[in-house]
N, C-alpha and C. Protein backbone atom coordinates (compact mmCIF):
# COMPACT_ATOMS: atom_id res chain seq x y z
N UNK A 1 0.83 -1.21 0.00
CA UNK A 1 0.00 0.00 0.00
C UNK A 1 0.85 1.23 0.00
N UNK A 2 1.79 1.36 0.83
CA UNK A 2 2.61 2.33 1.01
C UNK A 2 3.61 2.61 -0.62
N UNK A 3 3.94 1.64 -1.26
CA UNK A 3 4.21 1.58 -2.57
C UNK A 3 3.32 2.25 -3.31
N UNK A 4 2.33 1.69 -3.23
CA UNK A 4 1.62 2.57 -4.24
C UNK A 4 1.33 3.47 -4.12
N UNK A 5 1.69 4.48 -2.84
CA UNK A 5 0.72 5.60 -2.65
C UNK A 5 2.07 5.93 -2.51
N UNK A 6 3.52 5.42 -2.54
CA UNK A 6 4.85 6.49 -2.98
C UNK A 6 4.93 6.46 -4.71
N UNK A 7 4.17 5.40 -5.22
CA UNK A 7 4.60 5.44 -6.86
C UNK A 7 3.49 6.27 -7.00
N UNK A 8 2.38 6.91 -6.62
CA UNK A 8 1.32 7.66 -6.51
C UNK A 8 2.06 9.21 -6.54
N UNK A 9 2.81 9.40 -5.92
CA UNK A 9 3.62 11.40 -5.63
C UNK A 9 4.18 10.67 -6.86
N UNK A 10 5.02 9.72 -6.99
CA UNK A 10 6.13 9.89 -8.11
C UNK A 10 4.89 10.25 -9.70
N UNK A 11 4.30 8.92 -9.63
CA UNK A 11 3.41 9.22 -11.18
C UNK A 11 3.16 11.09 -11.24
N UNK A 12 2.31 10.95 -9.91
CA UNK A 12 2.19 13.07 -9.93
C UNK A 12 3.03 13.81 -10.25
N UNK A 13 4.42 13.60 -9.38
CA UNK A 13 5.57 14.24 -9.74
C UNK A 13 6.11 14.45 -11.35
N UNK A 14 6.17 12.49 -11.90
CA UNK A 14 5.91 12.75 -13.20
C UNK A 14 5.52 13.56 -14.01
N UNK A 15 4.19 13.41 -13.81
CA UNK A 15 2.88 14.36 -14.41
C UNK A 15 3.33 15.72 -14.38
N UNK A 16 3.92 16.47 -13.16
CA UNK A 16 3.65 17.87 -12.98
C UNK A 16 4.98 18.13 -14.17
N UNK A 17 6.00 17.39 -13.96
CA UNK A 17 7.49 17.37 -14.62
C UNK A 17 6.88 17.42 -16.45
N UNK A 18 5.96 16.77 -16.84
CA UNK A 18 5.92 16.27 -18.12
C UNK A 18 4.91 18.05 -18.39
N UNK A 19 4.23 18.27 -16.81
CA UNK A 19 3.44 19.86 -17.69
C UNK A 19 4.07 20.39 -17.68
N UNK A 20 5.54 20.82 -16.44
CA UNK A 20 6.24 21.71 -16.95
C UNK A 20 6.66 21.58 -18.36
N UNK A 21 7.19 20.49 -18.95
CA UNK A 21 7.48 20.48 -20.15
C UNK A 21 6.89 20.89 -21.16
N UNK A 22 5.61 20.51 -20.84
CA UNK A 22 4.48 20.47 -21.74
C UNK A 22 4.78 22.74 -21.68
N UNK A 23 4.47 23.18 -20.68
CA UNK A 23 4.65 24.53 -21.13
C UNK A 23 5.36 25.14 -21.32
N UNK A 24 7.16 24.61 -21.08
CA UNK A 24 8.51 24.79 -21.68
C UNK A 24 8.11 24.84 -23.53
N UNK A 25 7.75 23.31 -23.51
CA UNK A 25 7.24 23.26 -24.96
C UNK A 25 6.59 24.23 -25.69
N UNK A 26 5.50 24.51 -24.67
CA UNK A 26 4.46 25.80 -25.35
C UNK A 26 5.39 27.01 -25.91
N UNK A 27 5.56 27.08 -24.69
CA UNK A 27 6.64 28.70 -24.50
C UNK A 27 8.04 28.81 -25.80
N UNK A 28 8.75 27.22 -25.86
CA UNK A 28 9.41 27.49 -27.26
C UNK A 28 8.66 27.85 -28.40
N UNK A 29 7.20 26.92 -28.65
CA UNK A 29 6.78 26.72 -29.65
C UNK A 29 6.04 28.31 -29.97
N UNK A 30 5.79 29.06 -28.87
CA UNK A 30 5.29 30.45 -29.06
C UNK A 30 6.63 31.26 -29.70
N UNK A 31 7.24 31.07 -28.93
CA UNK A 31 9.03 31.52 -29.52
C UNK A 31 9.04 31.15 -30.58
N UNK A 32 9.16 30.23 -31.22
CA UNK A 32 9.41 29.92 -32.36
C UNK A 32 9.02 30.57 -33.31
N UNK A 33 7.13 30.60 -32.67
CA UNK A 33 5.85 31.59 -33.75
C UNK A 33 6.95 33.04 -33.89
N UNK A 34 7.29 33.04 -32.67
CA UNK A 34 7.50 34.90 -32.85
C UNK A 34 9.03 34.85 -33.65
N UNK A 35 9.58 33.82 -33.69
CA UNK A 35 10.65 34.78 -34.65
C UNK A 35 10.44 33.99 -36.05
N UNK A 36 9.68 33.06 -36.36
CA UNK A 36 9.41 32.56 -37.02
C UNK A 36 8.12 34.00 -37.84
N UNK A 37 7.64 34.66 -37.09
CA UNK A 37 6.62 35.93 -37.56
C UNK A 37 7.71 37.23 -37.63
N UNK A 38 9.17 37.03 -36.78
CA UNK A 38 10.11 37.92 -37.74
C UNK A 38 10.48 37.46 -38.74
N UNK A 39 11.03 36.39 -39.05
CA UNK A 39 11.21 36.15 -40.45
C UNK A 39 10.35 36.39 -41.41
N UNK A 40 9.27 35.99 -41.03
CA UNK A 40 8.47 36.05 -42.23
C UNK A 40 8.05 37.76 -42.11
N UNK A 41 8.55 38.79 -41.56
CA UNK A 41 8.58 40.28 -42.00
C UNK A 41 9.75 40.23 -42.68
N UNK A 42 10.89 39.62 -42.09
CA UNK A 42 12.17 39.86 -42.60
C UNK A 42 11.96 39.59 -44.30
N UNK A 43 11.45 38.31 -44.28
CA UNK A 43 11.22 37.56 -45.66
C UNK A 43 10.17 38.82 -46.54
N UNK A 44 9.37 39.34 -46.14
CA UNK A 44 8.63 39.97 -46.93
C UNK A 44 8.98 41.55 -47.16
N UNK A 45 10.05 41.91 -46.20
CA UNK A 45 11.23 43.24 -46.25
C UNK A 45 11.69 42.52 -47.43
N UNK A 46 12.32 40.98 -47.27
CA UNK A 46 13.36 40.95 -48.69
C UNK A 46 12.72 40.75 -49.64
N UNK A 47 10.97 40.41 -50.07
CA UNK A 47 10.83 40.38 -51.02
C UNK A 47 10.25 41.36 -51.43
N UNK A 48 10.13 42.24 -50.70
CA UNK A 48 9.97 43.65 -51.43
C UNK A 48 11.13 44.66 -52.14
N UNK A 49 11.81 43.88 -51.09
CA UNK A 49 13.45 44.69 -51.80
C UNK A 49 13.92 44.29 -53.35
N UNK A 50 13.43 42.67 -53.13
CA UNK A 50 13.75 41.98 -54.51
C UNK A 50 12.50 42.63 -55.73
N UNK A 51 11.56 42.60 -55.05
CA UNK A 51 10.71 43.34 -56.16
C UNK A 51 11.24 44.49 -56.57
N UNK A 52 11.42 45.36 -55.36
CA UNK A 52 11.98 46.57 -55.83
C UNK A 52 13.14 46.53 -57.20
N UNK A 53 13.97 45.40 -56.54
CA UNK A 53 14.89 45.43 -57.51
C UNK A 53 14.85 45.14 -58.91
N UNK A 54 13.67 44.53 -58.71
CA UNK A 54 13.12 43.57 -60.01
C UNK A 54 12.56 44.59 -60.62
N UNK A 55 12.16 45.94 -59.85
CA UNK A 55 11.28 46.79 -60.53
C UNK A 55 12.38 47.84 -61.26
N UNK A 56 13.64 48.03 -60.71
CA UNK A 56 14.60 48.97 -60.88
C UNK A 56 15.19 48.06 -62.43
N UNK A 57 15.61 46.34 -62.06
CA UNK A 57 15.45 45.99 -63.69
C UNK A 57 14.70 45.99 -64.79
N UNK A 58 13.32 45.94 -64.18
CA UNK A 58 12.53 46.04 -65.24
C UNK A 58 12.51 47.15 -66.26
N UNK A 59 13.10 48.21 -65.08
CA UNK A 59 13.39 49.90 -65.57
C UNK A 59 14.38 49.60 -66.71
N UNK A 60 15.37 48.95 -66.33
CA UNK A 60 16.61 49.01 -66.91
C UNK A 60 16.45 48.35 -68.15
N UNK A 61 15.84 47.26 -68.16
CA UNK A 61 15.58 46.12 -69.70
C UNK A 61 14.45 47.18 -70.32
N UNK A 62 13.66 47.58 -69.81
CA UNK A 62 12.65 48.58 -70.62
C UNK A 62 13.78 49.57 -71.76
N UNK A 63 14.31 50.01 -70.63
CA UNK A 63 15.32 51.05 -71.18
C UNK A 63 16.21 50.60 -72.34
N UNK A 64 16.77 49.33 -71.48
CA UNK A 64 17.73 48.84 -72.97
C UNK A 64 16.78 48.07 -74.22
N UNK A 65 15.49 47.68 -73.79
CA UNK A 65 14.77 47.78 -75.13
C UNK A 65 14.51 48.79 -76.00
N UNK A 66 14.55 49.76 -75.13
CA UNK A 66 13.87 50.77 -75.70
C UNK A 66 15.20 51.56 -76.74
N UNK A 67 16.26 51.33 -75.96
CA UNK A 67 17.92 51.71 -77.29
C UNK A 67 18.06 50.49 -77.91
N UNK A 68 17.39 49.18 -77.65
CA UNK A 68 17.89 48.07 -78.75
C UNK A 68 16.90 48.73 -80.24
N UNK A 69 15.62 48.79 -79.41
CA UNK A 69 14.54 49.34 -80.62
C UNK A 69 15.23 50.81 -81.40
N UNK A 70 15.66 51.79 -80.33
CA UNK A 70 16.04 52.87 -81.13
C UNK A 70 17.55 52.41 -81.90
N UNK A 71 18.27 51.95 -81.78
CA UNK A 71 19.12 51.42 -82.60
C UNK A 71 18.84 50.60 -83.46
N UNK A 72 17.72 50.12 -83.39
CA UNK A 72 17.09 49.37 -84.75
C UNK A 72 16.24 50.53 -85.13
N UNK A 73 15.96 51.52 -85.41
CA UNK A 73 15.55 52.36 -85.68
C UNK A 73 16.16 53.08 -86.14
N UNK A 74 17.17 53.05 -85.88
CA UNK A 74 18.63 54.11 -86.73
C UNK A 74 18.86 53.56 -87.74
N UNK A 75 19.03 52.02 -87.44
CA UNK A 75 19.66 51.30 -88.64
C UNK A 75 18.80 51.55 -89.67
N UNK A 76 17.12 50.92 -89.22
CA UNK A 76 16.31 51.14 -89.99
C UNK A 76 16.40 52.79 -90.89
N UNK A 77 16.93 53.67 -90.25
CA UNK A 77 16.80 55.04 -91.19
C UNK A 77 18.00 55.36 -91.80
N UNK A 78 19.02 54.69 -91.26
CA UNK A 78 20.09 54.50 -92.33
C UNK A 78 19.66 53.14 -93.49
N UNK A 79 19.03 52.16 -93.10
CA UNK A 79 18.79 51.27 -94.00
C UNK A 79 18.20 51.97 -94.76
N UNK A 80 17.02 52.84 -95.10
CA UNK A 80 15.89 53.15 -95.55
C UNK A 80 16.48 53.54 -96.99
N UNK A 81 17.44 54.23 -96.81
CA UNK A 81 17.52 54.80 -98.28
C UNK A 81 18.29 53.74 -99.60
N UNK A 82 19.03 52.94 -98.67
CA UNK A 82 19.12 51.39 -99.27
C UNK A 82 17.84 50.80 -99.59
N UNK A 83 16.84 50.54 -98.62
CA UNK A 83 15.70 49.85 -98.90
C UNK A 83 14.99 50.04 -99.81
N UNK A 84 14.86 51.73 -100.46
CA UNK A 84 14.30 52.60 -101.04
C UNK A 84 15.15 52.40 -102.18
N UNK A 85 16.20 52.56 -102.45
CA UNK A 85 16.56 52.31 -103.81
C UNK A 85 16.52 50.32 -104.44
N UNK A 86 16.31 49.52 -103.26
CA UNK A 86 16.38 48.15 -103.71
C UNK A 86 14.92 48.12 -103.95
N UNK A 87 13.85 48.26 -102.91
CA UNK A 87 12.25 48.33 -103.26
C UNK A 87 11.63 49.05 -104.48
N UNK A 88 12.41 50.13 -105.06
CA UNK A 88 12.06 50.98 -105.41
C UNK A 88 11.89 50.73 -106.90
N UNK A 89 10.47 50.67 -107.59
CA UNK A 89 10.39 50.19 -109.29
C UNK A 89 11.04 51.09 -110.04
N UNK A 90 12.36 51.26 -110.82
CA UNK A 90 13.10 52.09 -111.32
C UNK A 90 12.59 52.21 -112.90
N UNK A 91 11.52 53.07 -113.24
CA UNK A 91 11.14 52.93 -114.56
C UNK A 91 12.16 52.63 -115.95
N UNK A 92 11.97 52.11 -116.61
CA UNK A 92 13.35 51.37 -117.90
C UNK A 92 12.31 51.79 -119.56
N UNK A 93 12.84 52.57 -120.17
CA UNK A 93 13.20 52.21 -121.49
C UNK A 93 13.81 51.37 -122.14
N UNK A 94 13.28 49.99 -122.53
CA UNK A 94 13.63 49.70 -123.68
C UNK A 94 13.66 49.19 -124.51
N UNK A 95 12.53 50.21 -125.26
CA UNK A 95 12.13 49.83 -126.98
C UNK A 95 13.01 50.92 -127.43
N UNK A 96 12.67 51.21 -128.86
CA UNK A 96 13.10 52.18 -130.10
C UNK A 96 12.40 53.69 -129.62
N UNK A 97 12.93 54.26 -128.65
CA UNK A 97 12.54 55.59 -128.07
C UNK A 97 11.46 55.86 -127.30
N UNK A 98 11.16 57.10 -127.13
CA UNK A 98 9.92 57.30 -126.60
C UNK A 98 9.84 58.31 -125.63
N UNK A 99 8.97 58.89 -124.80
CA UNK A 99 9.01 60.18 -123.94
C UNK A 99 9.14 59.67 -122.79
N UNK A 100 9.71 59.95 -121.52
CA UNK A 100 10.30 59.97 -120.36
C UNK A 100 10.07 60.99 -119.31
N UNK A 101 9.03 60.78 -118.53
CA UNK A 101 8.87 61.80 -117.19
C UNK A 101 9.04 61.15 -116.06
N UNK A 102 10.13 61.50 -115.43
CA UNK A 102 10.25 60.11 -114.15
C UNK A 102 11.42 61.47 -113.98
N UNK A 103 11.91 61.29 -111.85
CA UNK A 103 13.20 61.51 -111.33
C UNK A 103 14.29 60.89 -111.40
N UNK A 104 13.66 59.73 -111.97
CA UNK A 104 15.04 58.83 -112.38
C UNK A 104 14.78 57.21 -113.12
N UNK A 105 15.46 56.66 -113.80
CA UNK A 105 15.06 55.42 -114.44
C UNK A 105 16.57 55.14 -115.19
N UNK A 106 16.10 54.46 -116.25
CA UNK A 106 17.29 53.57 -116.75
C UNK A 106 16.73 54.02 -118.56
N UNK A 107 17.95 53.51 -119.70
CA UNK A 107 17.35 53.46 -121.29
C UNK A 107 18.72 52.71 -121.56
N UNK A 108 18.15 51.76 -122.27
CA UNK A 108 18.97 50.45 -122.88
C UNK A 108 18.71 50.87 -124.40
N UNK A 109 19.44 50.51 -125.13
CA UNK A 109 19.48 50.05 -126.58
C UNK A 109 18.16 48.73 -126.78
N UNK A 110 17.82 49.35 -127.63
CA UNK A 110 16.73 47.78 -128.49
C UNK A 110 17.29 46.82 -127.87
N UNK A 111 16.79 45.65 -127.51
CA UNK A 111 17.02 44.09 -127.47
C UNK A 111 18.43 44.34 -126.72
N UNK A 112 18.60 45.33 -125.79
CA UNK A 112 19.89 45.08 -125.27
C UNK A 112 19.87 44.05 -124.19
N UNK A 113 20.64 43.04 -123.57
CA UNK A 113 21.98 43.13 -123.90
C UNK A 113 22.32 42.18 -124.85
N UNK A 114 21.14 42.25 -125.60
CA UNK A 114 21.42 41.37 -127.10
C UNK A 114 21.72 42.40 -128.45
N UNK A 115 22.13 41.96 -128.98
CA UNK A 115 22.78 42.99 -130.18
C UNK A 115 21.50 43.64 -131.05
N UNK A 116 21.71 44.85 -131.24
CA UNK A 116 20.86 45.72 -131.16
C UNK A 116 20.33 45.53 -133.17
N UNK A 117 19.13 45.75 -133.54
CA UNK A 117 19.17 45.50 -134.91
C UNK A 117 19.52 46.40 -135.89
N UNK A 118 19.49 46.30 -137.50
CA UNK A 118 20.31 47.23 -138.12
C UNK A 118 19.11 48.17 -138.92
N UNK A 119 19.67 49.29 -138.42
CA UNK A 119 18.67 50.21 -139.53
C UNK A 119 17.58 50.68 -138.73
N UNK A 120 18.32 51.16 -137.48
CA UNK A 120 16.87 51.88 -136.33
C UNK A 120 17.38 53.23 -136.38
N UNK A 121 16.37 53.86 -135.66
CA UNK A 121 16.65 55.36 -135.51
C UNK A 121 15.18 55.47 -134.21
N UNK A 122 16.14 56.08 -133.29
CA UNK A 122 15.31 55.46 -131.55
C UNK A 122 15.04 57.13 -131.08
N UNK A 123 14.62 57.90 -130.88
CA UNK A 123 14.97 58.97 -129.89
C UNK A 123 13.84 58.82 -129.11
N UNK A 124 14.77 59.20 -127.56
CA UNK A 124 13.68 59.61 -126.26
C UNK A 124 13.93 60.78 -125.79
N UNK A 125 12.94 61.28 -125.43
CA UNK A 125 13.12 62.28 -124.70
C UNK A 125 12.35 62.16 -123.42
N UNK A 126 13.46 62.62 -122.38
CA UNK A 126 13.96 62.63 -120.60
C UNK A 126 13.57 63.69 -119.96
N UNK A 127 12.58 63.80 -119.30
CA UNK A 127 12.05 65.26 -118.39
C UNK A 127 11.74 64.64 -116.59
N UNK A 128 12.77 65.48 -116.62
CA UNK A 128 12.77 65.38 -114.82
C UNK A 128 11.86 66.75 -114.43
N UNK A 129 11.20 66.53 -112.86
CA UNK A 129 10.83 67.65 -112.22
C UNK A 129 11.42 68.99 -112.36
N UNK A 130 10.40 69.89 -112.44
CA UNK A 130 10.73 70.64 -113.01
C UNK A 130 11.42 71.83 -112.18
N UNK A 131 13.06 72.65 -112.24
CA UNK A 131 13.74 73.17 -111.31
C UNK A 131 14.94 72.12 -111.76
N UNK A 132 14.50 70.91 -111.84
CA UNK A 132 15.86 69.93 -111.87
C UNK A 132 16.89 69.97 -112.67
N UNK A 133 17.87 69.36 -112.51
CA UNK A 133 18.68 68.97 -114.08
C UNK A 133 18.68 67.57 -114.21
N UNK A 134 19.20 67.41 -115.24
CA UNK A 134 19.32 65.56 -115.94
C UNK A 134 20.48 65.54 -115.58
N UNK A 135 20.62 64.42 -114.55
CA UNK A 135 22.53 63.45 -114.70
C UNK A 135 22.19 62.22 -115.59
N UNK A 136 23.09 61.94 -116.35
CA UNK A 136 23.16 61.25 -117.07
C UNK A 136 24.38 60.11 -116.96
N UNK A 137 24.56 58.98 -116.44
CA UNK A 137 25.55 58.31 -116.15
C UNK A 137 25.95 56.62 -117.00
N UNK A 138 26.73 56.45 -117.77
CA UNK A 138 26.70 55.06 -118.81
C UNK A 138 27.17 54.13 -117.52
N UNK A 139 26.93 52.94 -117.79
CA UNK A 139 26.78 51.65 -117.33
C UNK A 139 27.57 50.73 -118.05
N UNK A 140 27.04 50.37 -119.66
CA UNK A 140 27.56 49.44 -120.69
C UNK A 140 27.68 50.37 -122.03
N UNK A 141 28.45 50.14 -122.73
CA UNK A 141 28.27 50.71 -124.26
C UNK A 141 29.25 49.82 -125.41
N UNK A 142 28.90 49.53 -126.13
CA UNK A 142 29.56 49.15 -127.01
C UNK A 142 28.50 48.90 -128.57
N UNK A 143 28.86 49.82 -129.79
CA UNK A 143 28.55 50.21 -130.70
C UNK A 143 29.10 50.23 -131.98
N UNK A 144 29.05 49.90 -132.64
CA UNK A 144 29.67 49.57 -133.74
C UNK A 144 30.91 50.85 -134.02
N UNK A 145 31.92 50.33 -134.43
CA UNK A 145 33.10 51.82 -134.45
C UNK A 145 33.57 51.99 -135.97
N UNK A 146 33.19 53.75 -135.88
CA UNK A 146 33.84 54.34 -136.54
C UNK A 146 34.35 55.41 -136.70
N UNK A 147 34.99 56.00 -137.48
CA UNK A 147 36.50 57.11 -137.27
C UNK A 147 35.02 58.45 -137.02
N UNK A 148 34.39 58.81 -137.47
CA UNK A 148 33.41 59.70 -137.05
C UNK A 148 32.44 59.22 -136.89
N UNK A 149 31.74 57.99 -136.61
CA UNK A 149 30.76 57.74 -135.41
C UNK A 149 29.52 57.90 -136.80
N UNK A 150 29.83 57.70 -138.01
CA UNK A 150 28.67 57.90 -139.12
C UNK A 150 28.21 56.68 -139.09
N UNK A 151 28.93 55.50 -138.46
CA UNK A 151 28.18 53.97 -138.69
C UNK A 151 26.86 54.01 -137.73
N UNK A 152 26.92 53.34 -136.60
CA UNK A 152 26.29 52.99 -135.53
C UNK A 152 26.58 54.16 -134.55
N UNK A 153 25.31 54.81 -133.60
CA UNK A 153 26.02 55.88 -132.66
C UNK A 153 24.91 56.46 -132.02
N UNK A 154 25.20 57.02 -130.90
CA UNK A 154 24.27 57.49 -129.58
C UNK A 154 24.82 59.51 -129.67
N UNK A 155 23.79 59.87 -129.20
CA UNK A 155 24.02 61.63 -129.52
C UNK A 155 23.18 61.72 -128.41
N UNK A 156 23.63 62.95 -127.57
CA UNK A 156 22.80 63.33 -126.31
C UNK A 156 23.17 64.69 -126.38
N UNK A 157 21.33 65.52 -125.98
CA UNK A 157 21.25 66.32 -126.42
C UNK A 157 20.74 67.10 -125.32
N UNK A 158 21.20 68.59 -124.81
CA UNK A 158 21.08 69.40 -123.89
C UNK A 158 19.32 70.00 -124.16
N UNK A 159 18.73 69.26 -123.61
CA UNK A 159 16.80 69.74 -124.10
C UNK A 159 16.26 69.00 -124.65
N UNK A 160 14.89 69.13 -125.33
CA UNK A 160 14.10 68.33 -126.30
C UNK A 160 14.65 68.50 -127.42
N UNK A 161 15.38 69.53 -127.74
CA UNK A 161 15.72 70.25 -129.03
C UNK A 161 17.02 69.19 -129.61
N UNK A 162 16.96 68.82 -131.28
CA UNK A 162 18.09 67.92 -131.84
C UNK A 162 18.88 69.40 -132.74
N UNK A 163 18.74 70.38 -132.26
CA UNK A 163 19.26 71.45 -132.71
C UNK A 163 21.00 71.18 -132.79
N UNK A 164 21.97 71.55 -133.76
CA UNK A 164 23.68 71.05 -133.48
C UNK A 164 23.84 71.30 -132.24
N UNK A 165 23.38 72.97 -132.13
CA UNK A 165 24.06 73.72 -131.08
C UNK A 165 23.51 73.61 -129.38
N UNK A 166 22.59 72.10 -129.44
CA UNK A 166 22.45 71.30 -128.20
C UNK A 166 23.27 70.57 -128.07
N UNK A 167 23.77 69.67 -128.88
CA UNK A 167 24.51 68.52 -128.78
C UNK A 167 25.69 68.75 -127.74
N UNK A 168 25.05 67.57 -126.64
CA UNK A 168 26.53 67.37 -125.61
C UNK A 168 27.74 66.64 -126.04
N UNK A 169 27.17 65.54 -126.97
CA UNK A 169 27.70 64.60 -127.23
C UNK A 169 27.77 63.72 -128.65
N UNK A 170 28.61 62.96 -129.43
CA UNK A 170 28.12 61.82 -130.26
C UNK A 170 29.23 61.00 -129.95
N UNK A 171 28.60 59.46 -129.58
CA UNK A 171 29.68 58.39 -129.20
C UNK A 171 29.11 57.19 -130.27
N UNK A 172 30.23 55.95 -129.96
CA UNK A 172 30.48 55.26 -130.89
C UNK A 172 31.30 54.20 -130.05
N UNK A 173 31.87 52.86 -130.81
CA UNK A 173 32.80 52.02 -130.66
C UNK A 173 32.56 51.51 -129.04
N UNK A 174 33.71 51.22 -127.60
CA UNK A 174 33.60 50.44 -127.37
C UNK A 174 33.91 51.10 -125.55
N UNK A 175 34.14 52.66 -126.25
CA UNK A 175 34.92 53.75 -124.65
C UNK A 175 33.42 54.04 -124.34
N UNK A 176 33.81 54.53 -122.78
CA UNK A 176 32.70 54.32 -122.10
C UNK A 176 32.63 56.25 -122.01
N UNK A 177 31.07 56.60 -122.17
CA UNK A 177 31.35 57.81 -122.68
C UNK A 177 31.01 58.86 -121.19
N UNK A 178 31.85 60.23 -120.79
CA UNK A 178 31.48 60.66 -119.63
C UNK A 178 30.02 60.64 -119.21
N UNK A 179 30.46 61.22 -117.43
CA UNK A 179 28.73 61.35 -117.20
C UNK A 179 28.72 63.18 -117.72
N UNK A 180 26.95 63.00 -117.57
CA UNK A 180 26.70 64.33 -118.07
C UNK A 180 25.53 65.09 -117.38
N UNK A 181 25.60 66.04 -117.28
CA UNK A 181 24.79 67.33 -116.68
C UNK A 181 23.86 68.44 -117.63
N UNK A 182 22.67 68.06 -117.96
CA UNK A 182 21.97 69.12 -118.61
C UNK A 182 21.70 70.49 -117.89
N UNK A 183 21.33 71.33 -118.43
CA UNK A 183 21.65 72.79 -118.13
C UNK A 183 19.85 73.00 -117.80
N UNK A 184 18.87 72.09 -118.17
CA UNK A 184 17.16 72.42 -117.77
C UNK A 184 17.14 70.87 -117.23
N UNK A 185 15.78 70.73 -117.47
CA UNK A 185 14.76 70.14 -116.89
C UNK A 185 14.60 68.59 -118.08
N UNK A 186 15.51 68.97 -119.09
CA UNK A 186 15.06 67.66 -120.33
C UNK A 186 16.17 67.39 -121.15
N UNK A 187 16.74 66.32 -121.55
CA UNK A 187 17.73 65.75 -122.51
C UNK A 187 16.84 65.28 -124.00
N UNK A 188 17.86 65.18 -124.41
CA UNK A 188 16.73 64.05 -125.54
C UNK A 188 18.65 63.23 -126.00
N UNK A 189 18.19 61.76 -126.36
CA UNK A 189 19.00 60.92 -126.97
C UNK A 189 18.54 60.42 -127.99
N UNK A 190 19.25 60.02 -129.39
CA UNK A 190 19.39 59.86 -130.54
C UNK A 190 20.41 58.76 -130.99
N UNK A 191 19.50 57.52 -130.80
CA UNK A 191 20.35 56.57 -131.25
C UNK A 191 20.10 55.68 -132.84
N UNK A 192 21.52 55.94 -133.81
CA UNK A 192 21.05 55.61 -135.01
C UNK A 192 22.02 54.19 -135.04
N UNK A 193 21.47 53.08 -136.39
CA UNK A 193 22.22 51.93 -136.45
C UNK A 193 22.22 51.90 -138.24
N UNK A 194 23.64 51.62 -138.88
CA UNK A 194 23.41 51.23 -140.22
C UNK A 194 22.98 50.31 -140.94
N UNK A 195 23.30 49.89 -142.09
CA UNK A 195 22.49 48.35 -142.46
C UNK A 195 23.54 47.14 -141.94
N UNK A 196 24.91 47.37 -141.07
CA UNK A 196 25.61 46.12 -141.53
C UNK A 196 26.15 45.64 -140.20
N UNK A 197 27.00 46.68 -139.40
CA UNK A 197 27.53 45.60 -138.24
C UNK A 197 26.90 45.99 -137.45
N UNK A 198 26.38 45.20 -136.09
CA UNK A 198 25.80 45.36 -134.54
C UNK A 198 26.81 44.92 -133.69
N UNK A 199 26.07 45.40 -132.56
CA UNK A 199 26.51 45.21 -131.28
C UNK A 199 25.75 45.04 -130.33
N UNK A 200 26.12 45.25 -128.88
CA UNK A 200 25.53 45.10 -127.87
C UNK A 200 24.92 46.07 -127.49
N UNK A 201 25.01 46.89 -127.39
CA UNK A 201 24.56 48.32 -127.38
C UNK A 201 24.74 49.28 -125.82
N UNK A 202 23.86 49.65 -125.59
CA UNK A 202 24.19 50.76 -124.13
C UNK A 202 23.29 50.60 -123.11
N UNK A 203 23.24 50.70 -122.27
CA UNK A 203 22.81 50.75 -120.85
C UNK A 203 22.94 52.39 -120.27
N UNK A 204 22.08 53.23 -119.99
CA UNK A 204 22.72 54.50 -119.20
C UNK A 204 21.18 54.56 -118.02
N UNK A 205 21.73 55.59 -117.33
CA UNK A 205 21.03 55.94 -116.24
C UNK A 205 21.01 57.15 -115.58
N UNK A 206 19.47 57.45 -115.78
CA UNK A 206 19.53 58.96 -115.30
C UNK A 206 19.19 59.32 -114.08
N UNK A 207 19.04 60.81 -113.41
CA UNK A 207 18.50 61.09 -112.20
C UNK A 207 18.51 62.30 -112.20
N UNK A 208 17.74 62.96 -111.38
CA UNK A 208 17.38 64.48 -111.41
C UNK A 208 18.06 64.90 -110.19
């Protein structure tokens, strides 16, 4: 009897030993809450900081999009005038003459760059905007040759006018003939062929 009523204080003793624990336990596990509820401020200080930061990159990639785009935008306006002359339908003469109103285009010989036939007589006439002048620049030429250019031959002429005292020019044979500068707004060219030898003929190109 006396046993059991000393294992009786001890079980109690137990007991009281296991509540202290039991509220040791509590008391960490409240501890725990509380720095476990600083961290999680700490944690949400750092993820605001990280946002922040994320927001200060976002600034920054905006930004460097925004010079990747404007540097593609430069290029693009340095490209443009490349783009503009590759896109760009460059009007062409070339039959046996004809009238010409354009800032710029091209005039080939008949059937060029096949040999041109015998016994033509071609003139066009070239009118740029008006204020402008005609440049006139060769490409290809080659024409039948002779000592004064009476065989086969190209004549370019300062105006509409085939007047002598227009004439810039009369070429022939196989030299490539200067560029040229009209004094208005219109050229005219005059290309004749005889009955017997051909060639390849000319390629030129104008612009205002």
């Amino acid at each position: 009897g006396q046993k059991g009523d000393n294992g009786i204080p001890g079980v109690n003793g137990t007991k009281g030993d296991m509540g202290q624990k039991g509220d040791q336990g509590t008391a960490g596990v409240n501890g725990t809450k509380g720095d476990m509820g600083q961290k999680g401020d700490h944690g949400t200080a750092g993820m605001n900081g990280t946002k922040g930061d994320m927001g200060q990159k976002g600034d920054h990639g905006t930004a460097g999009m925004n010079g990747t785009k404007g540097d593609m935008g430069q290029k693009g306006d340095n490209g443009i005038p490349v783009d503009r002359n590759i896109g760009y339908f460059l009007p062409s003469l070339t039959g046996c003459g004809g009238t010409f109103m354009a800032p710029l285009g091209n005039v080939t010989s008949p059937l060029y760059p096949r040999s041109y036939a015998d016994g033509r007589h071609c003139e066009w006439t070239i009118t740029v905007p008006l204020g402008n002048i005609v440049r006139v620049k060769f490409h290809d030429f080659e024409l039948e040759n002779c000592g004064d250019c009476g065989c086969d031959y190209l004549a370019i002429y300062n105006g509409a006018s085939t007047d002598a005292t227009r004439l810039l020019g009369k070429y022939c044979g196989t030299a490539m003939p200067p560029d040229f500068r009209s004094t208005g707004s219109q050229i005219r060219l005059v290309f004749r062929t005889d009955g017997s030898v051909t060639r390849k003929g000319f390629r030129l190109s104008f612009s205002s």
